[in-house]
C-alpha atoms as a PDB file:
ATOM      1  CA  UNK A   1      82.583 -54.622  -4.507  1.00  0.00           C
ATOM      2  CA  UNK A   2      79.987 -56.189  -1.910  1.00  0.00           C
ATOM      3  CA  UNK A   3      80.603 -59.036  -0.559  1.00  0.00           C
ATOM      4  CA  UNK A   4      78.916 -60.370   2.992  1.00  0.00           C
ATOM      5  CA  UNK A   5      79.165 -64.483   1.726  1.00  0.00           C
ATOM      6  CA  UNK A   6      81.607 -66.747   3.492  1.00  0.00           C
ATOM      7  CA  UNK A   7      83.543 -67.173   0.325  1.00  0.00           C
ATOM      8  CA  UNK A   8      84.439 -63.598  -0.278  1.00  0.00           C
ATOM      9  CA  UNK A   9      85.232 -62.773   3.250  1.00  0.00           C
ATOM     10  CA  UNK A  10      88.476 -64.371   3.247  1.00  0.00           C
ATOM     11  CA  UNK A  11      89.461 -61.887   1.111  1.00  0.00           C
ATOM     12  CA  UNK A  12      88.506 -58.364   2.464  1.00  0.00           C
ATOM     13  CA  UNK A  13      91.533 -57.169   4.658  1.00  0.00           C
ATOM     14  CA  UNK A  14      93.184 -57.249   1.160  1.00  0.00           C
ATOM     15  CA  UNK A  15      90.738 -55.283  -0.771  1.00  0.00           C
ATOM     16  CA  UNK A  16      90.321 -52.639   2.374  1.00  0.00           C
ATOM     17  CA  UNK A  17      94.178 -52.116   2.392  1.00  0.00           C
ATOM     18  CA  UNK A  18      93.664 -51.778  -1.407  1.00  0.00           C
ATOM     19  CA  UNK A  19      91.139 -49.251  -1.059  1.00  0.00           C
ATOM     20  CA  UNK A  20      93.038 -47.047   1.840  1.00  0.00           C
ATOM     21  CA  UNK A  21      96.313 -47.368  -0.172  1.00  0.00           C
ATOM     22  CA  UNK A  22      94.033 -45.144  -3.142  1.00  0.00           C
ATOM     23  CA  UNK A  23      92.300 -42.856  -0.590  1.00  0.00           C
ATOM     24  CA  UNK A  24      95.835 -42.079   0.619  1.00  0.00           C
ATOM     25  CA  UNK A  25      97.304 -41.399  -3.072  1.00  0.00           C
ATOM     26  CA  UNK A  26      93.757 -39.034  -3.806  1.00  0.00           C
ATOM     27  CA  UNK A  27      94.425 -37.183  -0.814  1.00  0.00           C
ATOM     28  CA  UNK A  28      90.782 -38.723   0.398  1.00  0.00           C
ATOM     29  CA  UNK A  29      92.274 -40.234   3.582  1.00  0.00           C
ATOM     30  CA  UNK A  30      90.061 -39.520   6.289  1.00  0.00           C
ATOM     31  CA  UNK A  31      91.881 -40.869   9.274  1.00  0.00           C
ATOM     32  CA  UNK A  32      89.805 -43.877   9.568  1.00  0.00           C
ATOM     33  CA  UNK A  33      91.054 -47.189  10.096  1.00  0.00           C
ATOM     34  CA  UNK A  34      90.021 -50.791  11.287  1.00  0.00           C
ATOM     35  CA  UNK A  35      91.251 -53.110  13.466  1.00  0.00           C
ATOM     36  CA  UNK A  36      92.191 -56.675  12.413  1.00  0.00           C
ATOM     37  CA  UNK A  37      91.835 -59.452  15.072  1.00  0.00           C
ATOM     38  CA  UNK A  38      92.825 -62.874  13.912  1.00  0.00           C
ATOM     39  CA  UNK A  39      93.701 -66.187  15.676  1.00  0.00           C
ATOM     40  CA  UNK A  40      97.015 -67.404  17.573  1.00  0.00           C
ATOM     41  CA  UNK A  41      98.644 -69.826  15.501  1.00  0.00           C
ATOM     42  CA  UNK A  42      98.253 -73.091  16.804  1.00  0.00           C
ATOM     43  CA  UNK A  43     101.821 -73.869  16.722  1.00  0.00           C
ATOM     44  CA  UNK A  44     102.529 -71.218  19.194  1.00  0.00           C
ATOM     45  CA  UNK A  45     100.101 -71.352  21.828  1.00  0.00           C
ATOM     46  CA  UNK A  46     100.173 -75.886  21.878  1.00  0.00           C
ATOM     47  CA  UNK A  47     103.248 -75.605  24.081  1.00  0.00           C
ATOM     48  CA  UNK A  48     101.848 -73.530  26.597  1.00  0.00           C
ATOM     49  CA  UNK A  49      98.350 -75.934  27.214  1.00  0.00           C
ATOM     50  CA  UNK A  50      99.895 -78.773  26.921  1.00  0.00           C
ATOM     51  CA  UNK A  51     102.371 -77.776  29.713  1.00  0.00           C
ATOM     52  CA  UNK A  52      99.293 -76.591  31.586  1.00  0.00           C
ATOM     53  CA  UNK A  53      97.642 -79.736  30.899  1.00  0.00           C
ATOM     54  CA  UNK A  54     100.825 -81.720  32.279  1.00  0.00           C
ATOM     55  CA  UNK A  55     100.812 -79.912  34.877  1.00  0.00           C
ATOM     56  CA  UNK A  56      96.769 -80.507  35.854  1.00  0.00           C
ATOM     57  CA  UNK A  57      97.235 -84.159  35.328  1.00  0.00           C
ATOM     58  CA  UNK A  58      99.611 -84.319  38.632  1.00  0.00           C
ATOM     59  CA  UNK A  59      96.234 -82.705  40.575  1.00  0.00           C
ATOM     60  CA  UNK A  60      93.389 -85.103  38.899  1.00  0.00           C
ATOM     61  CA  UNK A  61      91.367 -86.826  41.805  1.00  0.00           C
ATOM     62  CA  UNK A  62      92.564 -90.202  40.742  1.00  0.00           C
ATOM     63  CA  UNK A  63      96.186 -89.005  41.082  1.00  0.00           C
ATOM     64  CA  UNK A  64      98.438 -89.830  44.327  1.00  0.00           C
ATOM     65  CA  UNK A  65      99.432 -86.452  44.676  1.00  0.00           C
ATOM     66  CA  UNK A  66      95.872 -85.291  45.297  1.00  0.00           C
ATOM     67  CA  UNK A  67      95.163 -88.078  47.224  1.00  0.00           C
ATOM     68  CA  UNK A  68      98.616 -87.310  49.655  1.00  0.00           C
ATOM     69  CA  UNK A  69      97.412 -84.050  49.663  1.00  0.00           C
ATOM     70  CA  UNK A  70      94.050 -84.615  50.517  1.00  0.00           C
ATOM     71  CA  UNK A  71      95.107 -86.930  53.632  1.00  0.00           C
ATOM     72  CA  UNK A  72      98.023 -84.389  54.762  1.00  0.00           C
ATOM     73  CA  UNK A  73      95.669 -81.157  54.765  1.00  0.00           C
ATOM     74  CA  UNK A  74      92.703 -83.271  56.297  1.00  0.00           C
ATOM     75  CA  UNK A  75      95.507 -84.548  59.218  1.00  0.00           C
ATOM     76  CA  UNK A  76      96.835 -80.407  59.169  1.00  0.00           C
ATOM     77  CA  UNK A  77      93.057 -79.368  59.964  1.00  0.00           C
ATOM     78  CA  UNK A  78      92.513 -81.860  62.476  1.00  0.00           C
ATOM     79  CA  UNK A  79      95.958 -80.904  64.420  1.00  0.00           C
ATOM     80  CA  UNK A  80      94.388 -77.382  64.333  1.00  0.00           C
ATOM     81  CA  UNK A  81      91.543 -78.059  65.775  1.00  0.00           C
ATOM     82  CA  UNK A  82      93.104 -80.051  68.747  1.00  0.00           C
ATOM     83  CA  UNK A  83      95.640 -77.629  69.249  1.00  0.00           C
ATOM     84  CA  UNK A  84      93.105 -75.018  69.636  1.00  0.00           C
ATOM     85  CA  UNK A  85      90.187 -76.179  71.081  1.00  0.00           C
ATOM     86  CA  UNK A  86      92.472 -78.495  74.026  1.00  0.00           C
ATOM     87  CA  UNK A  87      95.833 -76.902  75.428  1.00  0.00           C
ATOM     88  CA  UNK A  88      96.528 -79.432  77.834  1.00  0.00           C
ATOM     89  CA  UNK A  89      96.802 -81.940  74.357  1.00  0.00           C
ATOM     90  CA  UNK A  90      99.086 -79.993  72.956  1.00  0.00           C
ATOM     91  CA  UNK A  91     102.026 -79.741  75.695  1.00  0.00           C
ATOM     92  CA  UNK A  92     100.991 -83.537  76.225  1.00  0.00           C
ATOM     93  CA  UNK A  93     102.229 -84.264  72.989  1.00  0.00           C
ATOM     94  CA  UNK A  94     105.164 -81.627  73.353  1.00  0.00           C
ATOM     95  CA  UNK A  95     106.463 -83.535  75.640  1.00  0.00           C
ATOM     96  CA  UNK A  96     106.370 -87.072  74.085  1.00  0.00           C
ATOM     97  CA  UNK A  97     108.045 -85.471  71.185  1.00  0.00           C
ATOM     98  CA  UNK A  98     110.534 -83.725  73.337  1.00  0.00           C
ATOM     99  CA  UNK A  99     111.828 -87.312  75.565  1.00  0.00           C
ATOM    100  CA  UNK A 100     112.016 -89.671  72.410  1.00  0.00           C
ATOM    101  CA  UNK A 101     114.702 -91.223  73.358  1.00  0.00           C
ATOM    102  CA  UNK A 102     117.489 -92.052  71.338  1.00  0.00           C
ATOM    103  CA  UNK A 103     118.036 -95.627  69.541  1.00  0.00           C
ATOM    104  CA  UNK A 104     119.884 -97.507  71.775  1.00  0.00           C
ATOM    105  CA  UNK A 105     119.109 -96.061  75.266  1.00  0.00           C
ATOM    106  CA  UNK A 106     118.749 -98.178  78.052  1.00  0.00           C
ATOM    107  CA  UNK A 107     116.278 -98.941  81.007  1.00  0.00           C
ATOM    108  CA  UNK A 108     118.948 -99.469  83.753  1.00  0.00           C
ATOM    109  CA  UNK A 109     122.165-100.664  82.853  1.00  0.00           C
ATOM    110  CA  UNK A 110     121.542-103.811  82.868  1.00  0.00           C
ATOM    111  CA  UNK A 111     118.422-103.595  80.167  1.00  0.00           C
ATOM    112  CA  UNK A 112     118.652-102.830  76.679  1.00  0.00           C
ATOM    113  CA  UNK A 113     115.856-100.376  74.996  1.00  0.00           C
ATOM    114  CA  UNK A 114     114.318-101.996  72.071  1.00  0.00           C
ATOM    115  CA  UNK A 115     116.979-100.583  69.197  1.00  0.00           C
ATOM    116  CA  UNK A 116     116.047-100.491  65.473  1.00  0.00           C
ATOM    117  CA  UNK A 117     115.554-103.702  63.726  1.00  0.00           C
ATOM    118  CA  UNK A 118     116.157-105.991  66.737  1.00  0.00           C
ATOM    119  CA  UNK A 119     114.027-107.634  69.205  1.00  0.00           C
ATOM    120  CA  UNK A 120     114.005-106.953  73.216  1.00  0.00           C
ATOM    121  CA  UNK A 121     115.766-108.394  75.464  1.00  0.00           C
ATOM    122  CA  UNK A 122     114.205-111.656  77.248  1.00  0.00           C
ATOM    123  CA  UNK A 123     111.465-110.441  80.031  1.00  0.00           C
ATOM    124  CA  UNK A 124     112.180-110.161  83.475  1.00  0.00           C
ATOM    125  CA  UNK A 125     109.881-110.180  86.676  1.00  0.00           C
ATOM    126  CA  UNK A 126     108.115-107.129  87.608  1.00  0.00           C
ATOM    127  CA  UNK A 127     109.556-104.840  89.673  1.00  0.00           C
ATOM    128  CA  UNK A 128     108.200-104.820  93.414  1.00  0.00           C
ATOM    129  CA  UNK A 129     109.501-101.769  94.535  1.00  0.00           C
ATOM    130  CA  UNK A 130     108.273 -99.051  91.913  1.00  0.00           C
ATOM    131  CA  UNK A 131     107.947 -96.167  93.315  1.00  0.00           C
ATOM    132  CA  UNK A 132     104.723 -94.583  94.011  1.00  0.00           C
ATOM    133  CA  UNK A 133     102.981 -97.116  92.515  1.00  0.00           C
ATOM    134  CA  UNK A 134      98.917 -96.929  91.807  1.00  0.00           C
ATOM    135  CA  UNK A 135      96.263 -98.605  93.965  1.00  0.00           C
ATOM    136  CA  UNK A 136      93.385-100.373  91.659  1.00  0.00           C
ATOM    137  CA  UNK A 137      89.780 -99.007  91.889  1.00  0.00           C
ATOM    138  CA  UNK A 138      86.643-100.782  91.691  1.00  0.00           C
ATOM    139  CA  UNK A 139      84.830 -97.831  90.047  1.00  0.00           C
ATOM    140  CA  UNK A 140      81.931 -99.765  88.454  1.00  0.00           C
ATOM    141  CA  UNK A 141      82.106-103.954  89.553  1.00  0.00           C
ATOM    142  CA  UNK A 142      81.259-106.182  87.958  1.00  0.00           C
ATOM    143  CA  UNK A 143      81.284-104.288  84.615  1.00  0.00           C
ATOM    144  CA  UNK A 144      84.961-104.003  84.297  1.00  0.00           C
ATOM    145  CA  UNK A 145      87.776-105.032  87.049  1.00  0.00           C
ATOM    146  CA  UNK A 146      89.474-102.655  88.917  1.00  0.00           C
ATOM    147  CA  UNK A 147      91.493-100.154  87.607  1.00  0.00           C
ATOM    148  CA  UNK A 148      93.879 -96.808  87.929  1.00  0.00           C
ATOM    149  CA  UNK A 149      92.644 -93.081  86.897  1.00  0.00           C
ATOM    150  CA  UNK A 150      89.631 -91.255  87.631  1.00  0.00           C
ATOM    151  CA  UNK A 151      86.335 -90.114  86.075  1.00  0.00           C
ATOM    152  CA  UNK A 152      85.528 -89.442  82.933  1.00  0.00           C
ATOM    153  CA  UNK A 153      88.703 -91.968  81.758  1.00  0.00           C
ATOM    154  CA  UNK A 154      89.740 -95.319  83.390  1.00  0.00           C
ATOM    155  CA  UNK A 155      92.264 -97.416  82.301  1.00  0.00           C
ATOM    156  CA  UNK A 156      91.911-101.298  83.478  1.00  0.00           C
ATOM    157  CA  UNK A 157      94.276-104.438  82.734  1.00  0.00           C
ATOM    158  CA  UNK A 158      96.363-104.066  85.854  1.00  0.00           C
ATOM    159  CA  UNK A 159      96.765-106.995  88.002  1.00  0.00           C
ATOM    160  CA  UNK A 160      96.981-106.248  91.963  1.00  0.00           C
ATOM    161  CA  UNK A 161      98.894-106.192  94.293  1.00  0.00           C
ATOM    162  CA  UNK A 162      99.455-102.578  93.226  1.00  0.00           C
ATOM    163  CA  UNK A 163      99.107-101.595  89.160  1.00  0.00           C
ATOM    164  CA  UNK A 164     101.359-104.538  87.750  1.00  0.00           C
ATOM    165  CA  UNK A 165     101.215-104.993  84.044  1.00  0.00           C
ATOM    166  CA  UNK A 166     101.911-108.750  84.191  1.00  0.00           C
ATOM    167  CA  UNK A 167      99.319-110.366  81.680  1.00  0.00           C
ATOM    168  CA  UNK A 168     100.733-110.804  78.664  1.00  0.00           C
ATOM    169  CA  UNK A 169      98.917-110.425  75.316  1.00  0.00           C
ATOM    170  CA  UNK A 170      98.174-114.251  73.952  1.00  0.00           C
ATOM    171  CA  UNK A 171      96.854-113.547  70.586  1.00  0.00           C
ATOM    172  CA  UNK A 172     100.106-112.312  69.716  1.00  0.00           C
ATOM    173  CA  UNK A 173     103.741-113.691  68.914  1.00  0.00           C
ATOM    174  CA  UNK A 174     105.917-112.698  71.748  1.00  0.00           C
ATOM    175  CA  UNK A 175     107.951-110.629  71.537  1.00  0.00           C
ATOM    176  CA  UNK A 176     107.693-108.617  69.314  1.00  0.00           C
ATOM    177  CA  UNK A 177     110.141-105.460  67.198  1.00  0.00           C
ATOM    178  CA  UNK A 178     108.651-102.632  69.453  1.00  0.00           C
ATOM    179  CA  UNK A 179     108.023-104.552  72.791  1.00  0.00           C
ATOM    180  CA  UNK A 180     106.924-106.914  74.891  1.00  0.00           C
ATOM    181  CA  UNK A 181     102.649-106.817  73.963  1.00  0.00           C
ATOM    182  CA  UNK A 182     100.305-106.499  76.347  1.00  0.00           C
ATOM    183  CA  UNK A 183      96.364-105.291  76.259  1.00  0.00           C
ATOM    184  CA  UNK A 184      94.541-102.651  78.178  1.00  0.00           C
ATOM    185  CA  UNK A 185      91.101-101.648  78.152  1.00  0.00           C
ATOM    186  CA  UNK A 186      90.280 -97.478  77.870  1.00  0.00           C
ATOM    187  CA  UNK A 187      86.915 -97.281  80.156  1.00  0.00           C
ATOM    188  CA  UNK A 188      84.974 -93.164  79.465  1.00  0.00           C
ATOM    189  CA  UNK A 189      82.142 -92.559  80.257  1.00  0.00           C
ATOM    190  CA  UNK A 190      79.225 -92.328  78.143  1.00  0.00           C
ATOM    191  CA  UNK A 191      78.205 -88.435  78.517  1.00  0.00           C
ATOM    192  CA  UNK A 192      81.985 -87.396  77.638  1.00  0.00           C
ATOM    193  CA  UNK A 193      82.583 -86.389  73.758  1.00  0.00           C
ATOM    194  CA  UNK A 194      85.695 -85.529  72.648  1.00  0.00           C
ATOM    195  CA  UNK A 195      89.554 -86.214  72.852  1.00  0.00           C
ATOM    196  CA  UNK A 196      91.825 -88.730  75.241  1.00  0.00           C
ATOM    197  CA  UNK A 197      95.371 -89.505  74.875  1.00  0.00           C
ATOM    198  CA  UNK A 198      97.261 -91.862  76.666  1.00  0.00           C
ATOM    199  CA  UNK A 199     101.366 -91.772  76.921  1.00  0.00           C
ATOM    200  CA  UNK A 200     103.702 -93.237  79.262  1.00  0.00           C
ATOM    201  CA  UNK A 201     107.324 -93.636  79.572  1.00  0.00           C
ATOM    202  CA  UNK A 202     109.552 -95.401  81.592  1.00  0.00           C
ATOM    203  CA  UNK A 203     110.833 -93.883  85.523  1.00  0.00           C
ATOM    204  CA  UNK A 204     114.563 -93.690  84.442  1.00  0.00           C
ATOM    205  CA  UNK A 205     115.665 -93.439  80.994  1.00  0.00           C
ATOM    206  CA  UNK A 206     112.167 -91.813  79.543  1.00  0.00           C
ATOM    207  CA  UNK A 207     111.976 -94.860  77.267  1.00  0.00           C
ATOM    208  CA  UNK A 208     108.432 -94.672  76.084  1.00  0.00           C
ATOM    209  CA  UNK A 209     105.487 -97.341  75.857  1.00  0.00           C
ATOM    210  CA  UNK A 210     104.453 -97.874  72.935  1.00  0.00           C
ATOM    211  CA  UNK A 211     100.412 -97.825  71.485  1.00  0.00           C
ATOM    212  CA  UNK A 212      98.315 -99.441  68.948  1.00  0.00           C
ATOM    213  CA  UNK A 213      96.425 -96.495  67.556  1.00  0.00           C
ATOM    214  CA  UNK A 214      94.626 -98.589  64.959  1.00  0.00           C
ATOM    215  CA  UNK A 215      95.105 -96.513  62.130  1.00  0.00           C
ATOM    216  CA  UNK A 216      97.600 -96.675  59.088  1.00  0.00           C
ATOM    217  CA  UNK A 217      98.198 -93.948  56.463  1.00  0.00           C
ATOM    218  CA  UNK A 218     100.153 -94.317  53.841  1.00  0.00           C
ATOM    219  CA  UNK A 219     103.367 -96.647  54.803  1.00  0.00           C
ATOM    220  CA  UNK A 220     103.090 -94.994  58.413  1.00  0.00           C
ATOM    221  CA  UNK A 221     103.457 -97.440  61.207  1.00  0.00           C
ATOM    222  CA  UNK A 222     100.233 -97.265  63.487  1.00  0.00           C
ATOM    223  CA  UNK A 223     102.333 -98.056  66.375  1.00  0.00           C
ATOM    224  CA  UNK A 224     103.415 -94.473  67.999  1.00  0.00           C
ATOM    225  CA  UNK A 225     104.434 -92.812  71.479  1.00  0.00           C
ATOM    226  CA  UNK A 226     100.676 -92.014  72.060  1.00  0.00           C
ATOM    227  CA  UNK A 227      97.168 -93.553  71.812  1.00  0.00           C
ATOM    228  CA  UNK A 228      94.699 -91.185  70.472  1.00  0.00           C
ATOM    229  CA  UNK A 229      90.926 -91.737  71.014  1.00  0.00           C
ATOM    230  CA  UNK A 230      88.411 -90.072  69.740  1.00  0.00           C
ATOM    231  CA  UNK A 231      85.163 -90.835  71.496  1.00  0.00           C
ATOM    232  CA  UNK A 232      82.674 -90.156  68.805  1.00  0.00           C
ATOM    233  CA  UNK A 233      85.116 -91.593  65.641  1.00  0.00           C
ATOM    234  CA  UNK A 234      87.399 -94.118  67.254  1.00  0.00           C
ATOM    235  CA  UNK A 235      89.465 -96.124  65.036  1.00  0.00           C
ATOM    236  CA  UNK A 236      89.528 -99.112  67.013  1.00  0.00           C
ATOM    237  CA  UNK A 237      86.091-100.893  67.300  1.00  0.00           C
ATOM    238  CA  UNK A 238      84.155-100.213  70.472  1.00  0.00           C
ATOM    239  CA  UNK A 239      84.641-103.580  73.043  1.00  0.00           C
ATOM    240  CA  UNK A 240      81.234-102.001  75.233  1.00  0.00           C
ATOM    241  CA  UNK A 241      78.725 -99.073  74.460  1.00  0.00           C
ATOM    242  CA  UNK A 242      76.191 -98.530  77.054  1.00  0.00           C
ATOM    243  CA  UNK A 243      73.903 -95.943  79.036  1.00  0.00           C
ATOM    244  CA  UNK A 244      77.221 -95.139  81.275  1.00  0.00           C
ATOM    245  CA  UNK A 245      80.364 -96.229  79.725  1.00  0.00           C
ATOM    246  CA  UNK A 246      81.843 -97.329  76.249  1.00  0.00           C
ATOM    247  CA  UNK A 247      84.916 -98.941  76.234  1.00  0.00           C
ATOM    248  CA  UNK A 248      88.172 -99.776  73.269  1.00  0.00           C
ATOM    249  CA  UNK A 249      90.586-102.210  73.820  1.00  0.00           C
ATOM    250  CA  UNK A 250      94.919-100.770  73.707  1.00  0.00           C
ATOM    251  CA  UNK A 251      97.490-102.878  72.404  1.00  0.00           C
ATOM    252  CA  UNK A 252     100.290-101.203  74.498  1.00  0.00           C
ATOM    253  CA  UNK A 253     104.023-102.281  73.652  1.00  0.00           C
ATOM    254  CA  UNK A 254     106.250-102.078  76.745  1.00  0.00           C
ATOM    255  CA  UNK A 255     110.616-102.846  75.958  1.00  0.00           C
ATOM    256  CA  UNK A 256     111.643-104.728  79.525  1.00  0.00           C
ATOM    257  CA  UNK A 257     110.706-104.716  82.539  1.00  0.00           C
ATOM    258  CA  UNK A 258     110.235-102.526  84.467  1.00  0.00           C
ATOM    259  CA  UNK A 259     108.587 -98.945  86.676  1.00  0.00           C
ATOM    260  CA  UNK A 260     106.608 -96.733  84.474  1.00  0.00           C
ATOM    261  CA  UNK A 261     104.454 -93.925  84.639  1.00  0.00           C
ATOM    262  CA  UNK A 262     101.140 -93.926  82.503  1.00  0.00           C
ATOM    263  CA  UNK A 263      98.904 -90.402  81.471  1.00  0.00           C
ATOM    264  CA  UNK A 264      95.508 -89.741  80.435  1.00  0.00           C
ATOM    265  CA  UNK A 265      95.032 -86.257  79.201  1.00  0.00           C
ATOM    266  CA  UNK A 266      91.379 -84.958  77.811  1.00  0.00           C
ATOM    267  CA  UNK A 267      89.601 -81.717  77.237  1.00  0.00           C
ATOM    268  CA  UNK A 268      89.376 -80.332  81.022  1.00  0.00           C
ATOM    269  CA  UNK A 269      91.477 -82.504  82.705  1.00  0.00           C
ATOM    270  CA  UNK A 270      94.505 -85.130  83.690  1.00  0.00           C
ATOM    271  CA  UNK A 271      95.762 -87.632  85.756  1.00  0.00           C
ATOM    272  CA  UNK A 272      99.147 -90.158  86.127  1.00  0.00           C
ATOM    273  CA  UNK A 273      99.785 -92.928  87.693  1.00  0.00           C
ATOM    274  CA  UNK A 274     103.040 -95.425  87.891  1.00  0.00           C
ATOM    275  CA  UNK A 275     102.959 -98.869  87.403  1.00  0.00           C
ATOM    276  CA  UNK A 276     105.198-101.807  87.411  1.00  0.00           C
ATOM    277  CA  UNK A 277     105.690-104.068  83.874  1.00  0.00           C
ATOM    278  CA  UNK A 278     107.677-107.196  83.376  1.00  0.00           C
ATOM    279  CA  UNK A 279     106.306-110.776  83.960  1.00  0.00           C
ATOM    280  CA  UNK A 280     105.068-112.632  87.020  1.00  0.00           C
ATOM    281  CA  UNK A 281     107.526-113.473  89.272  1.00  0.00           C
ATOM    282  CA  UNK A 282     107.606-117.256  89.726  1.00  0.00           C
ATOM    283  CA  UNK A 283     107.997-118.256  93.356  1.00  0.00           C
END
């Protein structure tokens, strides 16, 4: 019987085993045989795409485990690339990881550290015998007033006699959860592409200061230890861009009063300088 229509095909792995069952009973068998290939049944292979399918739909684009994932390996690449294109930024940030001080620890034993949930402690007048303390600079008057570090990165807001950190930050409530707020102003200059960080802590205690960096992720607090600039993709807008410097203002956070030490670190270089916080001493 020939058959090559649709209808009849349904039924030829019947009619073949038909036929070898008779070649077999003759004594005709001639060792030939074929090879049937049918379909899963759809019952048994469902459970295994849709759990593949479940599993996808955690990945999608639109999903906020790609999107964490995204954001953490794009903040894992750029760590890379710091860590091994500028060694001086990574012990820089060793050590601000290594002195974070614990909650509770104090300035001086009269003076509180800013603990968790709370507010510091009222401000007192700047020290007048920090030690060491920084001389101003005029490095380019009357662009910017005088100021502490050295070329490529200058760091003005200081008020003389000395580097005091005395002007308060107005636009601001006062005080505030991680300090008392004040503003400086990061000064590079304009032929220098690349990384600056800025830490500081204070002389006794290694309570840290406290940055603005600008930049949120997630539910992450963009207040941290250090401020991180990069010159070509800042995340704080650019206060003055010209042929010789560009300039970002720093929200820095300081707890009390107090001698501190502040430290610019950038791809081929560093300097630190101590300065005295707190508020102006009335006479």
């Amino acid at each position: 019987m020939n058959c090559d229509f649709p209808p009849c095909l349904a039924y030829r792995p019947t009619l073949d085993l038909h036929n070898k069952e008779k070649q077999v009973e003759n004594g005709k068998d001639t060792d030939d045989f074929e090879i049937e290939i049918t379909d899963i049944p759809q019952d048994e292979g469902g459970s295994v795409s849709m759990a593949f399918l479940k599993l996808g739909s955690h990945f999608s684009p639109k999903s906020q485990a790609w999107r964490f994932s995204l954001v953490a390996g794009t903040l894992f690449l750029v760590l890379l690339v710091l860590v091994s294109s500028f060694p001086s930024l990574l012990d820089t940030a060793w050590e601000l990881f290594r002195k974070s001080p614990a909650s509770g620890l104090s300035l001086t034993s009269r003076q509180q550290y800013v603990a968790a949930n709370s507010l510091p402690a009222p401000l007192g007048p700047a020290p007048q015998n920090c030690p060491s303390i920084a001389h101003l600079h005029d490095f380019d008057h009357p662009t910017f007033p005088p100021g502490v570090g050295s070329s490529p990165v200058w760091v003005v807001g200081f008020s003389a006699p000395g580097a005091r950190l005395v002007q308060l930050d107005t636009a601001v409530h006062q005080p505030r959860q991680e300090g008392w707020a004040y503003r400086m102003m990061i000064v590079v200059t304009s032929n220098y592409f690349g990384f600056v960080v800025l830490s500081g802590s204070s002389l006794q205690g290694n309570v840290p200061v406290r940055f603005n960096n600008g930049l949120s992720i997630a539910t992450q607090d963009p207040v941290t230890t250090f401020f991180l600039l990069h010159t070509e993709h800042a995340k704080m807008p650019v206060r003055l861009s010209d042929a010789h410097w560009r300039a970002w203002n720093v929200p820095v956070y300081v707890p009390a009063a107090g001698c501190y030490y502040l430290k610019a670190a950038w791809a081929g270089g560093s300097w630190q300088v101590n300065f005295a916080a707190g508020r102006i001493d009335s006479p």
